[in-house]
Every structure is written in C-alpha cells, then in structure tokens.
PDB file of N, CA and C in Angstrom:
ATOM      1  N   UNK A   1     -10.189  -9.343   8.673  1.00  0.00           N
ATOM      2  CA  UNK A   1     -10.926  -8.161   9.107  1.00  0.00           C
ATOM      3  C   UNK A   1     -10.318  -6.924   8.463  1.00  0.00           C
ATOM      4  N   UNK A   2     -11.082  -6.117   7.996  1.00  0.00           N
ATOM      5  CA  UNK A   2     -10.651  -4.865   7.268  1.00  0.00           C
ATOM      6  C   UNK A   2     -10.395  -4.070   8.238  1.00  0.00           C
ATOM      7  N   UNK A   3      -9.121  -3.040   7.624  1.00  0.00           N
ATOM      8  CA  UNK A   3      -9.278  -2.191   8.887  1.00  0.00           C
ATOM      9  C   UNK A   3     -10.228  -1.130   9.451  1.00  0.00           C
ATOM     10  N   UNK A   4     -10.100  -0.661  10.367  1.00  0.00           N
ATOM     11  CA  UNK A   4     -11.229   0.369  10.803  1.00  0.00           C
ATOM     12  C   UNK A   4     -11.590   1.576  10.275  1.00  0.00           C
ATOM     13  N   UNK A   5      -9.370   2.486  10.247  1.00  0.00           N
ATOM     14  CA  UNK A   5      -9.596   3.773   9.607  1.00  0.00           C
ATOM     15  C   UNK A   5      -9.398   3.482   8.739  1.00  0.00           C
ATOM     16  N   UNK A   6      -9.433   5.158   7.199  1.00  0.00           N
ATOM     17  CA  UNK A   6      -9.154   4.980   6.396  1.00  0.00           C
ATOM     18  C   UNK A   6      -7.981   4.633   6.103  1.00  0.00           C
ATOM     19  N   UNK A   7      -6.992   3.516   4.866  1.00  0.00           N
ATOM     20  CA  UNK A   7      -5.788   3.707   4.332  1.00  0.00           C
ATOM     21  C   UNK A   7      -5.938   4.537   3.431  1.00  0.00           C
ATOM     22  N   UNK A   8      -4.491   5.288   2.913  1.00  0.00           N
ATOM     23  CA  UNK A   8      -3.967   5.751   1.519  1.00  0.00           C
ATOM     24  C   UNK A   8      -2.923   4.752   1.232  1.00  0.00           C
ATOM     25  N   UNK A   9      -2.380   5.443  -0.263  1.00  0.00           N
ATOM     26  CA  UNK A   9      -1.279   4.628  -0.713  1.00  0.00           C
ATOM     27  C   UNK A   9      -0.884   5.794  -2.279  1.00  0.00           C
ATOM     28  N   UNK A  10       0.492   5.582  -1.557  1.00  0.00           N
ATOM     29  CA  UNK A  10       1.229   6.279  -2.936  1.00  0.00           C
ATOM     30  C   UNK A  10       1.724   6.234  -3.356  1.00  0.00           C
ATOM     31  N   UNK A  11       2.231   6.188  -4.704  1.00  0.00           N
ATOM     32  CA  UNK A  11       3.870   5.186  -5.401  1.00  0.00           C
ATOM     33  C   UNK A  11       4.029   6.389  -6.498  1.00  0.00           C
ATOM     34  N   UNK A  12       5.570   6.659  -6.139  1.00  0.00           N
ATOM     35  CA  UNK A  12       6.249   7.714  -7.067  1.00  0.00           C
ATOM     36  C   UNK A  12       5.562   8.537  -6.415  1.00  0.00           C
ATOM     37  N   UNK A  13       4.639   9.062  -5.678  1.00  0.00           N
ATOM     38  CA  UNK A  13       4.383  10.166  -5.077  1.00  0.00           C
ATOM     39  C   UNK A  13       2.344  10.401  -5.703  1.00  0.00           C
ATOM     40  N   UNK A  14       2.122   9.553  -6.435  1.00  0.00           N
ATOM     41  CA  UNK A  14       1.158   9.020  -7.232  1.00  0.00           C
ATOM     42  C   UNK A  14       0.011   8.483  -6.357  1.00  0.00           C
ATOM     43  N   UNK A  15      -1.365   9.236  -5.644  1.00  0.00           N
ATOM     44  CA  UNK A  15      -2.076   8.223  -4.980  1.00  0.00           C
ATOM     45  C   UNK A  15      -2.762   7.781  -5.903  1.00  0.00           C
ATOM     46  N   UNK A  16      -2.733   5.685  -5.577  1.00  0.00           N
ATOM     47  CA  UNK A  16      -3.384   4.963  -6.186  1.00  0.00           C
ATOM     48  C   UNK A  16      -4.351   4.808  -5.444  1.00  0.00           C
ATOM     49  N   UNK A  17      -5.488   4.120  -5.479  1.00  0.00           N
ATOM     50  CA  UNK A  17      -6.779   3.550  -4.357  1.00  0.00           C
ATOM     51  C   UNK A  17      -6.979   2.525  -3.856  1.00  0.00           C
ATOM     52  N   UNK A  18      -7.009   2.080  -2.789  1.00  0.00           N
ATOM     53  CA  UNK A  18      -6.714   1.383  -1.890  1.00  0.00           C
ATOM     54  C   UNK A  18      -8.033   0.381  -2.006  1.00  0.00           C
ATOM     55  N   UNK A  19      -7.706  -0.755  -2.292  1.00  0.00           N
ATOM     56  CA  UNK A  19      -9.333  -1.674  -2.792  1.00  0.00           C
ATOM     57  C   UNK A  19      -9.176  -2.561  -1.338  1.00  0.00           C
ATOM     58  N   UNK A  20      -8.121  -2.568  -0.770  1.00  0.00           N
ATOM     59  CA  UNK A  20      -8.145  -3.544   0.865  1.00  0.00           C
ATOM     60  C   UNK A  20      -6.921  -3.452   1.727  1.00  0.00           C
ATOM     61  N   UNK A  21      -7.886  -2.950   2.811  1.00  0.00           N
ATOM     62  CA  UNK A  21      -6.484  -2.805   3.803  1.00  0.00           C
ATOM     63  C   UNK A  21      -7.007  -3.985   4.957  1.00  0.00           C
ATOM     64  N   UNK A  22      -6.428  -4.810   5.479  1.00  0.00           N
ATOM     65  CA  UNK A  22      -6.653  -5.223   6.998  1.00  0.00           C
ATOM     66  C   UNK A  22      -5.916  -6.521   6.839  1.00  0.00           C
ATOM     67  N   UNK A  23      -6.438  -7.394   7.708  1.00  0.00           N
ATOM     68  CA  UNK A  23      -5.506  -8.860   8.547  1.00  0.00           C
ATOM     69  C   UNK A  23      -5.689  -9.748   7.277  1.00  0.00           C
ATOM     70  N   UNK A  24      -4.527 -10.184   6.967  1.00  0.00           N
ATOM     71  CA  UNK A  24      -3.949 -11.297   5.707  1.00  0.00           C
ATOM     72  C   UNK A  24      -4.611 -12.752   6.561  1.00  0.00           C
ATOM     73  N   UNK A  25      -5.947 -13.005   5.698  1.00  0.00           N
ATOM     74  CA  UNK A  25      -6.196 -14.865   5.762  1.00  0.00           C
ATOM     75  C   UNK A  25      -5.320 -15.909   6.535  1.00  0.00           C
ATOM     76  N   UNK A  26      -5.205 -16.345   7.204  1.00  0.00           N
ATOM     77  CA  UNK A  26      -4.395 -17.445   7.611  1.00  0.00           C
ATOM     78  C   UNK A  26      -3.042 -17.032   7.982  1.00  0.00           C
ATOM     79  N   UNK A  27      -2.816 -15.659   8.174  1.00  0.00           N
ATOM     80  CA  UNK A  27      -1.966 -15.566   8.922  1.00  0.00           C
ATOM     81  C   UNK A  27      -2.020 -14.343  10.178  1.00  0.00           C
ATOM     82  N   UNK A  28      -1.527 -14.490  11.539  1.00  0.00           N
ATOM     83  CA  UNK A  28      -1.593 -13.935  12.313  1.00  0.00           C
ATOM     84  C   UNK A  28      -0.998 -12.780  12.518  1.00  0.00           C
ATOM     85  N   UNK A  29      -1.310 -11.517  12.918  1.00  0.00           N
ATOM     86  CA  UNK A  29      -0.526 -10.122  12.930  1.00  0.00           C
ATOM     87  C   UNK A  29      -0.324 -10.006  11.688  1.00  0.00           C
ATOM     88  N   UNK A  30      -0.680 -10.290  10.579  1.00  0.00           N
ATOM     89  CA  UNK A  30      -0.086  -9.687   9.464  1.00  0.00           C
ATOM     90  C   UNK A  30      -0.930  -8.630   8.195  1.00  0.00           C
ATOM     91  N   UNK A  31      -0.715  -7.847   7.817  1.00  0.00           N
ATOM     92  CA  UNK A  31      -1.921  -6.869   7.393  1.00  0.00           C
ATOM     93  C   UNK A  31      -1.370  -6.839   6.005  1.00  0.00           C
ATOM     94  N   UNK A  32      -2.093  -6.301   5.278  1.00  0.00           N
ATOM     95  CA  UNK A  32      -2.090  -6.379   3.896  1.00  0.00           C
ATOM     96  C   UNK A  32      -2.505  -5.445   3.339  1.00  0.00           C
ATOM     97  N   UNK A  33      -2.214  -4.830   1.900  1.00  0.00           N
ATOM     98  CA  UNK A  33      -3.137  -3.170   1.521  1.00  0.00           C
ATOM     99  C   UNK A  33      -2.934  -3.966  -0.009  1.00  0.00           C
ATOM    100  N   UNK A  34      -4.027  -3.786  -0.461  1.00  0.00           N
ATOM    101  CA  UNK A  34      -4.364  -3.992  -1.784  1.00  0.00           C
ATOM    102  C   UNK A  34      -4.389  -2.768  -3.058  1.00  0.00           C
ATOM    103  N   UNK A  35      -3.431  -2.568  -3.761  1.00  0.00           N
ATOM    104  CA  UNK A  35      -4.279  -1.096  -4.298  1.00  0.00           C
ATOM    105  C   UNK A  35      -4.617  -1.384  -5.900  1.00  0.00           C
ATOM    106  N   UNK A  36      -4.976  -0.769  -6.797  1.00  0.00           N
ATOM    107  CA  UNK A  36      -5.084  -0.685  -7.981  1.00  0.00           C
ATOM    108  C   UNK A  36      -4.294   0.315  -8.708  1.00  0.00           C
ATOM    109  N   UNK A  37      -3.557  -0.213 -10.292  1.00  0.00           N
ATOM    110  CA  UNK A  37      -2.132   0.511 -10.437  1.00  0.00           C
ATOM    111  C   UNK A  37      -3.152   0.743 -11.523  1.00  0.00           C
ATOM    112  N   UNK A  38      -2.662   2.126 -11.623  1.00  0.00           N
ATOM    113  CA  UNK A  38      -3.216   2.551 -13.002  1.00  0.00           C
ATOM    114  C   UNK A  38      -2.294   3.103 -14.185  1.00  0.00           C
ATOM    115  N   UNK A  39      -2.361   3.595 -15.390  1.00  0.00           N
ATOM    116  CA  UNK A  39      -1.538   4.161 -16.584  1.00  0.00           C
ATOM    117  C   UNK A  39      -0.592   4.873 -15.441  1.00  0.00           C
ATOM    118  N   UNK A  40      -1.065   6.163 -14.946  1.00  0.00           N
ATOM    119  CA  UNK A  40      -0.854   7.061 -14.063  1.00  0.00           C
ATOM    120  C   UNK A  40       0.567   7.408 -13.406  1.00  0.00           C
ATOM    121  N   UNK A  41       0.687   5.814 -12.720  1.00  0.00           N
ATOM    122  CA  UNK A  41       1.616   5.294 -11.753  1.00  0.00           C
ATOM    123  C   UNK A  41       2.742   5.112 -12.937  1.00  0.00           C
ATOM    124  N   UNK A  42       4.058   6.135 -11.995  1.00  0.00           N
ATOM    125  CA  UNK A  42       5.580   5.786 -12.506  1.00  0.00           C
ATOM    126  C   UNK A  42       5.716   4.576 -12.754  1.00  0.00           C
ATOM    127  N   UNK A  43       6.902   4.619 -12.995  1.00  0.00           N
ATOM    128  CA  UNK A  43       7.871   2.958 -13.762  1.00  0.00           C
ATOM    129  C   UNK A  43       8.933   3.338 -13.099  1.00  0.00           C
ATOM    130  N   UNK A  44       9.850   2.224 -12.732  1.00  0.00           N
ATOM    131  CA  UNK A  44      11.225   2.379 -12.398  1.00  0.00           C
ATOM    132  C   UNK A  44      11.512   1.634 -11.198  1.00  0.00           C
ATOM    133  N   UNK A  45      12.711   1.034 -11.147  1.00  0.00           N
ATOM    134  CA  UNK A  45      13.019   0.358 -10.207  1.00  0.00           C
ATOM    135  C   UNK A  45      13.428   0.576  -8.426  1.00  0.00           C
ATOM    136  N   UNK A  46      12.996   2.282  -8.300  1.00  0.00           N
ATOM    137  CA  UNK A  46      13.633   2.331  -6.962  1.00  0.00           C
ATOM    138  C   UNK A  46      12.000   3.285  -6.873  1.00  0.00           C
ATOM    139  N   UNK A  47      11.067   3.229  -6.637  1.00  0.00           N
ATOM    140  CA  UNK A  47       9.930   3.831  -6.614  1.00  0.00           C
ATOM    141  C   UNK A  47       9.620   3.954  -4.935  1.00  0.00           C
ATOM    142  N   UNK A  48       9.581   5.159  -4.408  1.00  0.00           N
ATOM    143  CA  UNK A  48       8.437   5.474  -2.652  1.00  0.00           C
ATOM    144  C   UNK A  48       7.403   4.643  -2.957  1.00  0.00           C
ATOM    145  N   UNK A  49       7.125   3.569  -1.995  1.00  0.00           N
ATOM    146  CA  UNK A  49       6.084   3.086  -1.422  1.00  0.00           C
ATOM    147  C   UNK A  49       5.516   3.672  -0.491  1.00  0.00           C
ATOM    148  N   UNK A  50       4.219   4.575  -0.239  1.00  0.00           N
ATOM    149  CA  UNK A  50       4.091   5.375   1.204  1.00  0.00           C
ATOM    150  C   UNK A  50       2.357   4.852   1.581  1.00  0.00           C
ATOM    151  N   UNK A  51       2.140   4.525   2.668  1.00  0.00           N
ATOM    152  CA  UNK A  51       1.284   3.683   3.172  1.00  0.00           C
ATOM    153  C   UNK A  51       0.472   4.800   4.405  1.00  0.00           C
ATOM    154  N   UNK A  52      -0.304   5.334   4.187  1.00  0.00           N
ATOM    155  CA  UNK A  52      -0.763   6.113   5.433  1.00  0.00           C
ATOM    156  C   UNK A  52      -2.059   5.590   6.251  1.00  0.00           C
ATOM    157  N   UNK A  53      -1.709   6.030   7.212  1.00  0.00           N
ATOM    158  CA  UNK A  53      -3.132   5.461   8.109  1.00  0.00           C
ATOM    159  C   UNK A  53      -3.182   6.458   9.368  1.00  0.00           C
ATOM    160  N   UNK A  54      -4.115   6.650   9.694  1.00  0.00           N
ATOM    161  CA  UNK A  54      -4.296   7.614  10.922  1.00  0.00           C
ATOM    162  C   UNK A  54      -3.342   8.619  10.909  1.00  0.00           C
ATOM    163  N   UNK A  55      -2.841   9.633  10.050  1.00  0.00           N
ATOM    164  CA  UNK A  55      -1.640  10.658  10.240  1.00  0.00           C
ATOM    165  C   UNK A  55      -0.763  10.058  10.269  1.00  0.00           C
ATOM    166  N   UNK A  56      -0.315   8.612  10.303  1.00  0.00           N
ATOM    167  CA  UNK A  56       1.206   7.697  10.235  1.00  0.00           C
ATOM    168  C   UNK A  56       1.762   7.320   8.829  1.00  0.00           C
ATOM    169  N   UNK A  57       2.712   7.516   8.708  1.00  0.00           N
ATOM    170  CA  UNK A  57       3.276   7.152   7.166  1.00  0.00           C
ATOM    171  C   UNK A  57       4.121   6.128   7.433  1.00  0.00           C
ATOM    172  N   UNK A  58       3.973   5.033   6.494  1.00  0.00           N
ATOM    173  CA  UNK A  58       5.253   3.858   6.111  1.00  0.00           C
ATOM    174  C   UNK A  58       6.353   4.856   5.679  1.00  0.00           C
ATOM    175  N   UNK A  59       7.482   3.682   6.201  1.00  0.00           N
ATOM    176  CA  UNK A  59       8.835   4.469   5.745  1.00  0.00           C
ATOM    177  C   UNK A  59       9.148   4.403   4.301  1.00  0.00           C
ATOM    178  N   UNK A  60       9.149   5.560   3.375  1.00  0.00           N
ATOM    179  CA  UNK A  60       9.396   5.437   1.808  1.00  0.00           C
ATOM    180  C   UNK A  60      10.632   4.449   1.342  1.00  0.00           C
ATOM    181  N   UNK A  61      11.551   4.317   2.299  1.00  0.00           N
ATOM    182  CA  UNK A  61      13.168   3.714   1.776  1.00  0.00           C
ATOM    183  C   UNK A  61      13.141   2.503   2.199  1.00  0.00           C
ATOM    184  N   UNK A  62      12.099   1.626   2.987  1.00  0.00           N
ATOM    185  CA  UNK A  62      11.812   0.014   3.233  1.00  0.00           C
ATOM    186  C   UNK A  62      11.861  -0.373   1.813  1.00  0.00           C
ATOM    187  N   UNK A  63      12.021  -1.534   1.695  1.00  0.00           N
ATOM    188  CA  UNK A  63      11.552  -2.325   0.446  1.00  0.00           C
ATOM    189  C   UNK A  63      10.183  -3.269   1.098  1.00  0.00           C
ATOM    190  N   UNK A  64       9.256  -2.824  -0.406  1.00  0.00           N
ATOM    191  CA  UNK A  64       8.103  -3.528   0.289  1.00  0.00           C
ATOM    192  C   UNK A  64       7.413  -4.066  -1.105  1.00  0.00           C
ATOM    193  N   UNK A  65       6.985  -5.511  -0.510  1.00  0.00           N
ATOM    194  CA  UNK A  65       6.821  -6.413  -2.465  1.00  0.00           C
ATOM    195  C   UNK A  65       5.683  -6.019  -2.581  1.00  0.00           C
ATOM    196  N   UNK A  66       5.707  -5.986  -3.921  1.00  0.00           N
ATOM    197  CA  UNK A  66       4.142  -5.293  -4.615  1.00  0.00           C
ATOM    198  C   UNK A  66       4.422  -6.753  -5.509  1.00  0.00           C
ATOM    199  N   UNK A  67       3.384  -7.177  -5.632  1.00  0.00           N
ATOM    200  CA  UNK A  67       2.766  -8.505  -7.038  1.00  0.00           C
ATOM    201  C   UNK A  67       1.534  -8.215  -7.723  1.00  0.00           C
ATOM    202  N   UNK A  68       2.017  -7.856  -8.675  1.00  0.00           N
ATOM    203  CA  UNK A  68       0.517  -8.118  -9.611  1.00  0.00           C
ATOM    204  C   UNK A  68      -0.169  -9.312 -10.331  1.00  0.00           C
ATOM    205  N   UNK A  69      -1.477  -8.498  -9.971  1.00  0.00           N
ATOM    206  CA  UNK A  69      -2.408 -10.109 -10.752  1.00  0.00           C
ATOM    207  C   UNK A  69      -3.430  -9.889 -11.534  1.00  0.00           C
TER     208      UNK A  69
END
C-alpha cells in the first residue's frame, strides 16, 4: 500500500523524486521510498539521506542502504 501523504527525499541536500513510498511486499511494518538519482545528485561516501513526510524528517546521520538498479 502506498502511502497516503506526500514523501520527499534529499541526498547531499539535492531533492530527488520520490517514484514510491509505502509497505515493502512480503514484509510486515516495513516501508520503503523509492527515488530516482539523477546527474544532479552528489557523489561521496558520507552523503545526508533526509526522508520527509508530514513536517517529519529522517535523521540525516542514520545510515540508510540505497541500491541501485
């Protein structure tokens, strides 16, 4: 299920666009945000991940896996 409100998403401080936010397939409580990386988006190994939803921000200094495909 997608979520209800809108997500953002920002890396290096960079908003990318958010192609899916809501509940991960086959697994329970677990949510997922999909985004699309463009030229745009920094490089570097210690990059802000920031995740917003309803006025709430993810914490920038978590480590959080990004995989591309």
């Amino acid at each position: 299920a997608q979520a209800v409100l809108p997500v953002t998403a920002t890396i290096g401080g960079v908003e990318v666009p958010v192609s899916y936010a809501g509940l991960t397939p086959g697994y329970v409580g677990l949510y997922q945000v999909n985004v699309t990386l463009s030229g745009g988006v920094p490089t570097g190994d210690n990059l802000p991940v920031v995740i917003r939803q309803n006025g709430i921000e993810s914490n920038p200094h978590l480590p959080i896996r990004i995989s591309i495909r």
